[in-house]
PDB file of N, CA and C in Angstrom:
ATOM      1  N   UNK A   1      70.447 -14.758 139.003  1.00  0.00           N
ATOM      2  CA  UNK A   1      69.732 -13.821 138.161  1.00  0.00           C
ATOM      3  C   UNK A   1      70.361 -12.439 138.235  1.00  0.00           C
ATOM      4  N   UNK A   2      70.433 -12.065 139.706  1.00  0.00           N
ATOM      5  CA  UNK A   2      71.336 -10.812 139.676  1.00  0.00           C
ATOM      6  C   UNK A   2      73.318 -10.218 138.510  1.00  0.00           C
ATOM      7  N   UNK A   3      73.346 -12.088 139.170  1.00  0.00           N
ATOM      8  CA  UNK A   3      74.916 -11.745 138.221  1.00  0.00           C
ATOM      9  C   UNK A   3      74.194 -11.900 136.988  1.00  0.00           C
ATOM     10  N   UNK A   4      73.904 -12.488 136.333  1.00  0.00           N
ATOM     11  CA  UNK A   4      73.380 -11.915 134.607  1.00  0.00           C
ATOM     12  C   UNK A   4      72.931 -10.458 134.360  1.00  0.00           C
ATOM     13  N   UNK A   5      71.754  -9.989 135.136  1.00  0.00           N
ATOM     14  CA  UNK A   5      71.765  -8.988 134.771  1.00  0.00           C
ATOM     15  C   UNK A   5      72.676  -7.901 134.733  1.00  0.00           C
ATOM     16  N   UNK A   6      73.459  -8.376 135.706  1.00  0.00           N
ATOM     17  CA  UNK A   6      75.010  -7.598 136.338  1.00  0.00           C
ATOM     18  C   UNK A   6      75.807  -7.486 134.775  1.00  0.00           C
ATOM     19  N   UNK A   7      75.721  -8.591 134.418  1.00  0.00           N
ATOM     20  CA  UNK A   7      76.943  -8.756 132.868  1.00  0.00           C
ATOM     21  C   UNK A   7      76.282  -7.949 131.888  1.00  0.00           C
ATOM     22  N   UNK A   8      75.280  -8.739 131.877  1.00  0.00           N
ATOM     23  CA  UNK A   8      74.288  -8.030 130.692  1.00  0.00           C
ATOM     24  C   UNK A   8      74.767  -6.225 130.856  1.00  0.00           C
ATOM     25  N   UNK A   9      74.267  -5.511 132.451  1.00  0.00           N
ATOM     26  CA  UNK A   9      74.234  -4.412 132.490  1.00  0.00           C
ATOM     27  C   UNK A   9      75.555  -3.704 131.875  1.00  0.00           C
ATOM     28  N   UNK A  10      76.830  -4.271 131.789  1.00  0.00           N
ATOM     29  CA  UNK A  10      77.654  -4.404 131.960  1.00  0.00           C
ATOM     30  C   UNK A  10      78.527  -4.421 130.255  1.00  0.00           C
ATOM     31  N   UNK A  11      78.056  -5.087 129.971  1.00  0.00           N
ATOM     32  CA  UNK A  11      77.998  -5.271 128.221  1.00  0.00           C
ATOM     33  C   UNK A  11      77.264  -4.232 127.651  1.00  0.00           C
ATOM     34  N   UNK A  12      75.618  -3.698 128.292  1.00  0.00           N
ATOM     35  CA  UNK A  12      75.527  -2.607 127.556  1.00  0.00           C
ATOM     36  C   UNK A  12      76.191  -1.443 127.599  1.00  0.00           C
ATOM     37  N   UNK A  13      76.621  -1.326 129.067  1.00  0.00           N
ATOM     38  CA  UNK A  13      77.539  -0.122 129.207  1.00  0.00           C
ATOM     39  C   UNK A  13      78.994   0.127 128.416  1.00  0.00           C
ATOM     40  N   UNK A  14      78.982  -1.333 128.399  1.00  0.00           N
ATOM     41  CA  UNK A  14      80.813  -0.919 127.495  1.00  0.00           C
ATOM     42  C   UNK A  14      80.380  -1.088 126.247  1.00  0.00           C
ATOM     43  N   UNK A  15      78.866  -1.271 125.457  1.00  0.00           N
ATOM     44  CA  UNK A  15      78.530  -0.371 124.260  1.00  0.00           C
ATOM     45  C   UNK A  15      78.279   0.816 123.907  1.00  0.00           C
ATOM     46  N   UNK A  16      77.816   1.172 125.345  1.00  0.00           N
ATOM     47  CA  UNK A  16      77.324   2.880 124.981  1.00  0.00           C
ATOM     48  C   UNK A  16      78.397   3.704 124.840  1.00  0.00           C
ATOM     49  N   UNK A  17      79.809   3.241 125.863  1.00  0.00           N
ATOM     50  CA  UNK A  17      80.954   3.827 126.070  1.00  0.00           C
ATOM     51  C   UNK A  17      81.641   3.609 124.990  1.00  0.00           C
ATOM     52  N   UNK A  18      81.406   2.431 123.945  1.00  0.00           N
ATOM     53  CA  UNK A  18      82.608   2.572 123.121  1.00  0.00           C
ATOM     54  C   UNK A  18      82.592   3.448 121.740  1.00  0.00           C
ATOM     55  N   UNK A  19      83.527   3.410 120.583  1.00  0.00           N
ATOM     56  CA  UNK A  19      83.559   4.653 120.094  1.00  0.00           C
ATOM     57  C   UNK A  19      82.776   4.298 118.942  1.00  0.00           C
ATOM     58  N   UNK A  20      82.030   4.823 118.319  1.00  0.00           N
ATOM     59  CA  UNK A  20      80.899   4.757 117.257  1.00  0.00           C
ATOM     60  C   UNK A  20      81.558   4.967 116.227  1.00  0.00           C
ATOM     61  N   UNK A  21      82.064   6.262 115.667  1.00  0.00           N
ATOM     62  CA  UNK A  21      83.144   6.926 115.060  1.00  0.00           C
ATOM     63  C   UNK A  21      84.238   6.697 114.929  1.00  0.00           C
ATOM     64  N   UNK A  22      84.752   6.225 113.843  1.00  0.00           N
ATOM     65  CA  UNK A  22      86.310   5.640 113.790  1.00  0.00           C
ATOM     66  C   UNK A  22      86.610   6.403 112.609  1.00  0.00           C
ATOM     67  N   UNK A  23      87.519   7.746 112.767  1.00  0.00           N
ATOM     68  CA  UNK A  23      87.857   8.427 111.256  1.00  0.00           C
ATOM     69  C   UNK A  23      88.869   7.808 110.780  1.00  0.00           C
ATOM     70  N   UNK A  24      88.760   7.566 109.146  1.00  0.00           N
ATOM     71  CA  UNK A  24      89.660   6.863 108.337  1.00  0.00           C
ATOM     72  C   UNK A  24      91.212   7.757 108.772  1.00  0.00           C
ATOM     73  N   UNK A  25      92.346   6.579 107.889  1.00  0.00           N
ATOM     74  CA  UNK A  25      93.104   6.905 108.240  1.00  0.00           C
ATOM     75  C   UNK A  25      93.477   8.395 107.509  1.00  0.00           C
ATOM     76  N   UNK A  26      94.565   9.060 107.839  1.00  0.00           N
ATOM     77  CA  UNK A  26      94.647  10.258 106.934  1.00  0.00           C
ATOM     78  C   UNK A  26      95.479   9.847 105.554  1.00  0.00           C
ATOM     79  N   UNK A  27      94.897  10.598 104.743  1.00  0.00           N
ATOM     80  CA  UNK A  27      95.884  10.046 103.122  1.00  0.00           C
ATOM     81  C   UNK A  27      96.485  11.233 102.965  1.00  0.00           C
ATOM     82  N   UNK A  28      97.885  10.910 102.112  1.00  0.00           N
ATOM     83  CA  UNK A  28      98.279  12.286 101.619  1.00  0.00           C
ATOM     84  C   UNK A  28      97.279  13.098 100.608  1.00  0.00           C
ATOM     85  N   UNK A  29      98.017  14.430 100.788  1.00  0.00           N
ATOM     86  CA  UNK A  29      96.636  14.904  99.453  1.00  0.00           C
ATOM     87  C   UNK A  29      97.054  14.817  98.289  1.00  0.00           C
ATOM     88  N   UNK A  30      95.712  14.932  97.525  1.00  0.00           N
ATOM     89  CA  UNK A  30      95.592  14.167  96.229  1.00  0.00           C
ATOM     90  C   UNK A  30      96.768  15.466  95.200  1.00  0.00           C
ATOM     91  N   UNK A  31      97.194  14.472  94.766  1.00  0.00           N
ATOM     92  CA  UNK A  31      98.532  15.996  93.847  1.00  0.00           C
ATOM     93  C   UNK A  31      97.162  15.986  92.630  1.00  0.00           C
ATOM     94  N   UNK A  32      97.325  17.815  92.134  1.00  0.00           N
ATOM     95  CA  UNK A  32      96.704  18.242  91.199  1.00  0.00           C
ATOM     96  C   UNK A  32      97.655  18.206  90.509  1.00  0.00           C
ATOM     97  N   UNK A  33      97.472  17.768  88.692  1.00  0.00           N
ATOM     98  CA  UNK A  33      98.259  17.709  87.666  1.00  0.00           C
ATOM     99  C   UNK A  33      97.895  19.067  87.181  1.00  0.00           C
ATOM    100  N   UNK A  34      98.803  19.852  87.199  1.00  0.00           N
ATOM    101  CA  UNK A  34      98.683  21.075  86.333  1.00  0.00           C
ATOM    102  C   UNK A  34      98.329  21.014  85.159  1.00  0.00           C
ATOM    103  N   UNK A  35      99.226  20.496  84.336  1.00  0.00           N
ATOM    104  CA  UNK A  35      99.203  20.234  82.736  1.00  0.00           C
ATOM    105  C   UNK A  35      97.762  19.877  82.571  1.00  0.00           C
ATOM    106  N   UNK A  36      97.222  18.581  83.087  1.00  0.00           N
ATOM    107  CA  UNK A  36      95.929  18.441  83.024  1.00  0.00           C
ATOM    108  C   UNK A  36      94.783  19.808  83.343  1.00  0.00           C
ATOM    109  N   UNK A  37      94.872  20.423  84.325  1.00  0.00           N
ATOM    110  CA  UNK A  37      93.985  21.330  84.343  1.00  0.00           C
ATOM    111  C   UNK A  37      93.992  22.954  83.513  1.00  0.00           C
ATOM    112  N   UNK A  38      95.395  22.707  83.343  1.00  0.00           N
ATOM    113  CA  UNK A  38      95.768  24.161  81.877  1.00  0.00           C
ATOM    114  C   UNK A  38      95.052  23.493  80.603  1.00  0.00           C
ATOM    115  N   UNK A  39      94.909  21.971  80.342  1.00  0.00           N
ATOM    116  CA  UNK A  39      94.551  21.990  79.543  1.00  0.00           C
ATOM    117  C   UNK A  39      92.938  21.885  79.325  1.00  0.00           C
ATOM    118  N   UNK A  40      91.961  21.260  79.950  1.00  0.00           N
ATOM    119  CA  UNK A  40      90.714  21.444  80.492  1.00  0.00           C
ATOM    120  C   UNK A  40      90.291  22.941  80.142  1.00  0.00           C
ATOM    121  N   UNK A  41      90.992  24.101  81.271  1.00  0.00           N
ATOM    122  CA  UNK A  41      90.905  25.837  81.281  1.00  0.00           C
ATOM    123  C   UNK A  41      90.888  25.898  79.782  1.00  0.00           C
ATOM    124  N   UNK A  42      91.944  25.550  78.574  1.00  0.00           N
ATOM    125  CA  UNK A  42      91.978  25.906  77.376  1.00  0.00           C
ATOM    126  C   UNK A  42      90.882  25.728  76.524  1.00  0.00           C
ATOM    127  N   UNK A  43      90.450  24.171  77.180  1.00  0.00           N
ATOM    128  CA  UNK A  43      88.811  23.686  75.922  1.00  0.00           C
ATOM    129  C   UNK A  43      87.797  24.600  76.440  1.00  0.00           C
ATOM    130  N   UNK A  44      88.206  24.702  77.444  1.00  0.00           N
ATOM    131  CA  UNK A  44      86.705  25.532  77.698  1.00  0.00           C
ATOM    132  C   UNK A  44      86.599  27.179  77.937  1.00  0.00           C
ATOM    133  N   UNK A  45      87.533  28.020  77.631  1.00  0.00           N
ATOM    134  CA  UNK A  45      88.046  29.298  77.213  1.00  0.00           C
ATOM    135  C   UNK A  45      86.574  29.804  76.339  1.00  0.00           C
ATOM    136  N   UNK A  46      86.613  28.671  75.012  1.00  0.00           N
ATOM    137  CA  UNK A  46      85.670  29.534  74.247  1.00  0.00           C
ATOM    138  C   UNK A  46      84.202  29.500  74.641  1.00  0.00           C
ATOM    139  N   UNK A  47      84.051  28.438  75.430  1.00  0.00           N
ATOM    140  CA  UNK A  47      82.694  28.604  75.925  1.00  0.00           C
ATOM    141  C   UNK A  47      82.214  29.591  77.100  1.00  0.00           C
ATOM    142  N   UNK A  48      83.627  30.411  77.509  1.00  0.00           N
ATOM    143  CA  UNK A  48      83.547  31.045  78.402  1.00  0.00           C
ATOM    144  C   UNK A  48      83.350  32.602  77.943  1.00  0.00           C
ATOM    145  N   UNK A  49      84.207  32.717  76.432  1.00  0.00           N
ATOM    146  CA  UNK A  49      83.937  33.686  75.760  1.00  0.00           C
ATOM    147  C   UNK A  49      83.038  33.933  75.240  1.00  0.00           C
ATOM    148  N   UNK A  50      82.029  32.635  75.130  1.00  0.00           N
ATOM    149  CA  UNK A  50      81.156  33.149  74.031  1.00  0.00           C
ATOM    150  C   UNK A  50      80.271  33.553  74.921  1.00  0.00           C
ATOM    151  N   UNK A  51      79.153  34.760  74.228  1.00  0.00           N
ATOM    152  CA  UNK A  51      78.033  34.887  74.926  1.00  0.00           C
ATOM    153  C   UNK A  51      76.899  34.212  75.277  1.00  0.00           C
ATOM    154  N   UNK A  52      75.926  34.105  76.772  1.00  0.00           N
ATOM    155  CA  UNK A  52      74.924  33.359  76.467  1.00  0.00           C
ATOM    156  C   UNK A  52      73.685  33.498  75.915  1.00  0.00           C
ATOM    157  N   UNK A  53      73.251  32.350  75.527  1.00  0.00           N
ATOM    158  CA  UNK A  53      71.944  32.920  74.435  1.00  0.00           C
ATOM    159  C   UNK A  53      70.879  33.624  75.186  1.00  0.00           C
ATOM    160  N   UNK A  54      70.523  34.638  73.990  1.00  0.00           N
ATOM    161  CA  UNK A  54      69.523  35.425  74.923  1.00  0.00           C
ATOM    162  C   UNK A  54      67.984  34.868  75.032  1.00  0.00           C
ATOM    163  N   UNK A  55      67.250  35.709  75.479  1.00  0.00           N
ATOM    164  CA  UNK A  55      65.978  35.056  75.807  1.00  0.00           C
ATOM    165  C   UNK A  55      65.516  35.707  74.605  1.00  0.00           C
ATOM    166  N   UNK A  56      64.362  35.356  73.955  1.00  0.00           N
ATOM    167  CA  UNK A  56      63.368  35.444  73.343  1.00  0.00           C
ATOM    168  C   UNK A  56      62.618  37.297  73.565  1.00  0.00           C
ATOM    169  N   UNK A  57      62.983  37.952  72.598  1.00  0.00           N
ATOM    170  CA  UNK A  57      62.647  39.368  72.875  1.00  0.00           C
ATOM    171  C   UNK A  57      60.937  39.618  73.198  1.00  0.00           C
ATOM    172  N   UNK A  58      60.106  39.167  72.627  1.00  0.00           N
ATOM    173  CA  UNK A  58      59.107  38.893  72.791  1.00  0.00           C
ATOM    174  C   UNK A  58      57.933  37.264  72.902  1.00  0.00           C
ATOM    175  N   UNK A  59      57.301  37.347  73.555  1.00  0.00           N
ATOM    176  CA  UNK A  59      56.515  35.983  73.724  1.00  0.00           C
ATOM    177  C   UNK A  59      56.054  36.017  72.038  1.00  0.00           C
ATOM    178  N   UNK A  60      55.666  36.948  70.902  1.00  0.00           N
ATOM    179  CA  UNK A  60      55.147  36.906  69.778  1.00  0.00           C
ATOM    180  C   UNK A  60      56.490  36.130  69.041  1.00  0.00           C
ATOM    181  N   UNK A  61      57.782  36.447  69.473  1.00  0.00           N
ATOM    182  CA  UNK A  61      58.731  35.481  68.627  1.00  0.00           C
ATOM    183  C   UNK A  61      58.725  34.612  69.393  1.00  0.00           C
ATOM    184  N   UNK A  62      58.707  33.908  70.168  1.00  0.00           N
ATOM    185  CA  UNK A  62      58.744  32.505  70.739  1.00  0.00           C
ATOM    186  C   UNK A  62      57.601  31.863  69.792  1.00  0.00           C
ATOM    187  N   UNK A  63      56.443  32.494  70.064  1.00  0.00           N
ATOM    188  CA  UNK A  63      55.601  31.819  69.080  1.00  0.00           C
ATOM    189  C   UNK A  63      55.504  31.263  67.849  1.00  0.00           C
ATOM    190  N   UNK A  64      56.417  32.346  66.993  1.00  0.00           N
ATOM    191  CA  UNK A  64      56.755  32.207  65.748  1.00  0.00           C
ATOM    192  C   UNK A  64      57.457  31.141  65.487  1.00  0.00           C
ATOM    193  N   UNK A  65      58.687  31.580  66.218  1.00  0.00           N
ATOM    194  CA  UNK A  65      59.903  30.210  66.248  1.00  0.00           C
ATOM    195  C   UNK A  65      58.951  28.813  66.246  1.00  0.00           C
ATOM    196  N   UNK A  66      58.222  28.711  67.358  1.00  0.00           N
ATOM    197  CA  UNK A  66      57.526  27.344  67.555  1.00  0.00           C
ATOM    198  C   UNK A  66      57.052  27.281  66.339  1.00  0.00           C
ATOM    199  N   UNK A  67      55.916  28.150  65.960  1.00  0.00           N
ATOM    200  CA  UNK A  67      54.823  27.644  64.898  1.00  0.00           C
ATOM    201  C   UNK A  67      56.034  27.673  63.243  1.00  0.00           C
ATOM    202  N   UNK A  68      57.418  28.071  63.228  1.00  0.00           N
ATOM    203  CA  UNK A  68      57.998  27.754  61.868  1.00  0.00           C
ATOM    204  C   UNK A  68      58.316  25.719  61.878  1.00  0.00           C
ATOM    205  N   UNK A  69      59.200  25.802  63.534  1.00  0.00           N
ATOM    206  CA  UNK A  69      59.730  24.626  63.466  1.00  0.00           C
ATOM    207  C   UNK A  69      58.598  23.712  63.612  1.00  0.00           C
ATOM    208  N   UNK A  70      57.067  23.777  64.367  1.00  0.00           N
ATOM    209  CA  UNK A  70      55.696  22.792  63.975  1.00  0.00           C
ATOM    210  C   UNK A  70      55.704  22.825  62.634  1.00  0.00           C
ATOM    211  N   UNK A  71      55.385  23.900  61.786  1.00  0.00           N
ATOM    212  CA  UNK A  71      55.366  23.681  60.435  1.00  0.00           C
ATOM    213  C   UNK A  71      56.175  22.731  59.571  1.00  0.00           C
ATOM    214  N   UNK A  72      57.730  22.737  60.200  1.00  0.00           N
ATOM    215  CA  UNK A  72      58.732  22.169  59.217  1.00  0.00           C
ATOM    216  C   UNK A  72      58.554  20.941  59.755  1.00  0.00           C
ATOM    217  N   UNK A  73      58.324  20.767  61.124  1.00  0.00           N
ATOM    218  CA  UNK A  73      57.939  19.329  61.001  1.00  0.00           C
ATOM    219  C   UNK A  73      56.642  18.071  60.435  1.00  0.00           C
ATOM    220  N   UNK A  74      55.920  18.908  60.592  1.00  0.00           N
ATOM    221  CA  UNK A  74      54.998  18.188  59.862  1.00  0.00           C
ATOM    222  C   UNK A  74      55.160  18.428  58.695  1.00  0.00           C
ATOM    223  N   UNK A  75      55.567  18.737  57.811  1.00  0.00           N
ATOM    224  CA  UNK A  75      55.813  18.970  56.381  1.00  0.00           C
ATOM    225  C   UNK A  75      56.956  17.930  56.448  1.00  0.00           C
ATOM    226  N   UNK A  76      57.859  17.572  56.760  1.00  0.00           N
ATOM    227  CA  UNK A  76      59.083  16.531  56.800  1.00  0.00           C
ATOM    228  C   UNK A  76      57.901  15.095  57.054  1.00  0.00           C
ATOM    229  N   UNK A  77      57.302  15.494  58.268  1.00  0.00           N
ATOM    230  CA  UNK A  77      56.936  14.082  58.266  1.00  0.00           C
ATOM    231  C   UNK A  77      55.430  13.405  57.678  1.00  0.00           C
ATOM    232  N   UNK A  78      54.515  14.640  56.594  1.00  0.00           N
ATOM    233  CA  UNK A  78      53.924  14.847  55.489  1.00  0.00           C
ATOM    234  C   UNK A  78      54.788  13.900  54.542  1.00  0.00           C
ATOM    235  N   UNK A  79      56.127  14.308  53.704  1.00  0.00           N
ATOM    236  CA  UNK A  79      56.251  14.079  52.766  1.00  0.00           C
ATOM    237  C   UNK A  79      57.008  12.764  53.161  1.00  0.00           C
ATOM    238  N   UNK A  80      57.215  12.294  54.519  1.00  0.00           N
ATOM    239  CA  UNK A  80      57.666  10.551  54.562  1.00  0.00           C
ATOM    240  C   UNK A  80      56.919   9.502  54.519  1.00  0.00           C
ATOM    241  N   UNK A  81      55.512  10.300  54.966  1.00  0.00           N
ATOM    242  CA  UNK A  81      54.187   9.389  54.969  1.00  0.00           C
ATOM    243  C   UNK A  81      53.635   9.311  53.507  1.00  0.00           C
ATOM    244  N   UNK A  82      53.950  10.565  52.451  1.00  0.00           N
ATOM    245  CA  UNK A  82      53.524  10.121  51.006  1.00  0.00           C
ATOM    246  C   UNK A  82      54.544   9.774  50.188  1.00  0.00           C
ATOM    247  N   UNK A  83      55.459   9.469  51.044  1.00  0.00           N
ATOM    248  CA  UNK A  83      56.500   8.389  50.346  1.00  0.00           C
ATOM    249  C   UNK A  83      56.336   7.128  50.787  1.00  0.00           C
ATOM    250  N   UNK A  84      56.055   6.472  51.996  1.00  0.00           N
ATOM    251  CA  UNK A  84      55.499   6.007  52.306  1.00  0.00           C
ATOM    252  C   UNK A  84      54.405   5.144  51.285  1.00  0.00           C
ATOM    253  N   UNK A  85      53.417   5.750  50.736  1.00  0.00           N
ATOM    254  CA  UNK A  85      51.849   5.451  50.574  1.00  0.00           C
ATOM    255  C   UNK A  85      52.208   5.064  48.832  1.00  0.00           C
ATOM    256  N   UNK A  86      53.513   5.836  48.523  1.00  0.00           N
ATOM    257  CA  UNK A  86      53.548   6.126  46.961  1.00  0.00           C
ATOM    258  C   UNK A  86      54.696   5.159  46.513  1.00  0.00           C
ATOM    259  N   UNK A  87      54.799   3.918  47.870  1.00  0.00           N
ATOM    260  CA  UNK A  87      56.664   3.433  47.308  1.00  0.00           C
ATOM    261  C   UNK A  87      55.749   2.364  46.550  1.00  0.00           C
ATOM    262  N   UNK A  88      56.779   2.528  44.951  1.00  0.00           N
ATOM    263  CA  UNK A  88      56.221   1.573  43.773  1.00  0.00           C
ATOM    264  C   UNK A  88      56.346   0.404  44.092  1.00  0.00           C
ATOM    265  N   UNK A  89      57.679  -0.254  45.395  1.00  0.00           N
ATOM    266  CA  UNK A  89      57.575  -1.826  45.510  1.00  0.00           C
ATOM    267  C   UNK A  89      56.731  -2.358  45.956  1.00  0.00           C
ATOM    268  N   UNK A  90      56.551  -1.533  46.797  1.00  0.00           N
ATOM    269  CA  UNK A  90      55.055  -1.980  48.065  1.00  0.00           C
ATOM    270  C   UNK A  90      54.099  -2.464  47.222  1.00  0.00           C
ATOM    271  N   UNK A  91      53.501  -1.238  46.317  1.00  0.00           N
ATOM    272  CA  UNK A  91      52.712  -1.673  45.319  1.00  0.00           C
ATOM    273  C   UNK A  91      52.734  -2.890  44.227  1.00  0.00           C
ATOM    274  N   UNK A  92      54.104  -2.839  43.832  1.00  0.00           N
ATOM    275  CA  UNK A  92      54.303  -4.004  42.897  1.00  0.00           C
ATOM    276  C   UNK A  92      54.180  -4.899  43.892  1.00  0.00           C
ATOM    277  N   UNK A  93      54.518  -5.273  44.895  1.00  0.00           N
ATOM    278  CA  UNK A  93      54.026  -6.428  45.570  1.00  0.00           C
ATOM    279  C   UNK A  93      53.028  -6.728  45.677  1.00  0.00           C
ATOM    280  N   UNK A  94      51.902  -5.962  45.918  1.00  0.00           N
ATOM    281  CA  UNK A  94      50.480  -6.482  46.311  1.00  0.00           C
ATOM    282  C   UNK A  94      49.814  -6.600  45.089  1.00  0.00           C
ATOM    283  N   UNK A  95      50.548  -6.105  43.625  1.00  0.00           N
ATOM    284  CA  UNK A  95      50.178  -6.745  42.198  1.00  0.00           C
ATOM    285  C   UNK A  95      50.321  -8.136  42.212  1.00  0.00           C
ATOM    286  N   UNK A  96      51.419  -8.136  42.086  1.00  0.00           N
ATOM    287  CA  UNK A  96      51.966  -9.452  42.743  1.00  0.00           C
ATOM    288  C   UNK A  96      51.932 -11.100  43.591  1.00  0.00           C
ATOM    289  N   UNK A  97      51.237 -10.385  44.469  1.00  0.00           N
ATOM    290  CA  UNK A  97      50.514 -10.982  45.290  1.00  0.00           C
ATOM    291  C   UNK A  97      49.210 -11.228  44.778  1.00  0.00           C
ATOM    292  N   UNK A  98      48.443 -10.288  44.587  1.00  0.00           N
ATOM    293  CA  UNK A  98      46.898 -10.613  43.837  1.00  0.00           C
ATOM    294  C   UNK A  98      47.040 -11.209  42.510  1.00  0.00           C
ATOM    295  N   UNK A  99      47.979 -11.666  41.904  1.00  0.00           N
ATOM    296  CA  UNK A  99      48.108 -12.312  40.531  1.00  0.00           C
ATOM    297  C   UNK A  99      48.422 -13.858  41.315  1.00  0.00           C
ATOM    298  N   UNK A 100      48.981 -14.081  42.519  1.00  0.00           N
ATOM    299  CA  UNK A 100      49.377 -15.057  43.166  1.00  0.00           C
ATOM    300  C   UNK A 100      48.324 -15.971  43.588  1.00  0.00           C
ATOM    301  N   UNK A 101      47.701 -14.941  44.418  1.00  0.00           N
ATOM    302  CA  UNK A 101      46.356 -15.851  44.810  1.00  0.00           C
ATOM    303  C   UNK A 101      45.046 -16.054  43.831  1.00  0.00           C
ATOM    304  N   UNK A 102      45.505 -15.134  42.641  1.00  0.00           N
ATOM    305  CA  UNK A 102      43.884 -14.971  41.939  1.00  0.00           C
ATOM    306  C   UNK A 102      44.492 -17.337  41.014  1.00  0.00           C
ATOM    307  N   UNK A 103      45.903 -17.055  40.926  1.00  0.00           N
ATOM    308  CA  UNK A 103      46.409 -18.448  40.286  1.00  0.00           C
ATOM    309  C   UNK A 103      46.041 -19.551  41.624  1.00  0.00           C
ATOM    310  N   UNK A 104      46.388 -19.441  42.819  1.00  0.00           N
ATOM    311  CA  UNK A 104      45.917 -20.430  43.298  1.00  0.00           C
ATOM    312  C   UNK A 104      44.490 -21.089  44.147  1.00  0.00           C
ATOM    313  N   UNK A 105      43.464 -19.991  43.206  1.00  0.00           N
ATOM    314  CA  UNK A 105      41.828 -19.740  43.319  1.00  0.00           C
ATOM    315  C   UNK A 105      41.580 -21.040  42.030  1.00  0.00           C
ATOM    316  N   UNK A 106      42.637 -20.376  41.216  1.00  0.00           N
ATOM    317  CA  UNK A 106      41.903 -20.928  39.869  1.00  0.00           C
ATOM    318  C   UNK A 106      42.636 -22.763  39.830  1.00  0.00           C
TER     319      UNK A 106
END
């Protein structure tokens, strides 16, 4: 019993001792393509020039802004719903249809 625990003790110790941490090997470093990054710097020049948008001068124009673009939207989606309600096929169909079934009543 003693020699087991002896090994055992023995095995844990040459776990605690061994190395946890193994750093990868070293790589060369990564080459930067110039050309590639002059050209990147170039697309994005103008976004660097341009200014950023400003904030909203007052909370009364934020409001506005909102309540034009609520307006324009429900008015867009107003006049898809009475296109919608007003499409002549739709209708000719359910003429159509009620001339269909009123023939196979009779």
């Amino acid at each position: 019993m003693a020699r087991r625990s002896g090994i055992a003790l023995l095995i844990v110790a040459a776990l605690c001792v061994a190395p946890t941490f193994v750093a990868p090997r070293s790589q060369p470093p990564v080459e930067v393509d110039t050309a590639r990054v002059a050209a990147i710097a170039a697309g994005l020049t103008p976004l660097a020039l341009e200014q950023p948008a400003s904030a909203y001068d007052s909370v009364v124009a934020m409001l506005q802004s909102w309540l034009v673009g609520g307006i324009a939207l429900v008015l867009i989606y107003g006049a898809a719903f009475v296109a919608a309600l007003a499409n002549p096929l739709t209708k000719r169909r359910q003429e159509v249809k009620a001339e269909v079934d009123a023939i196979k009543k009779a």
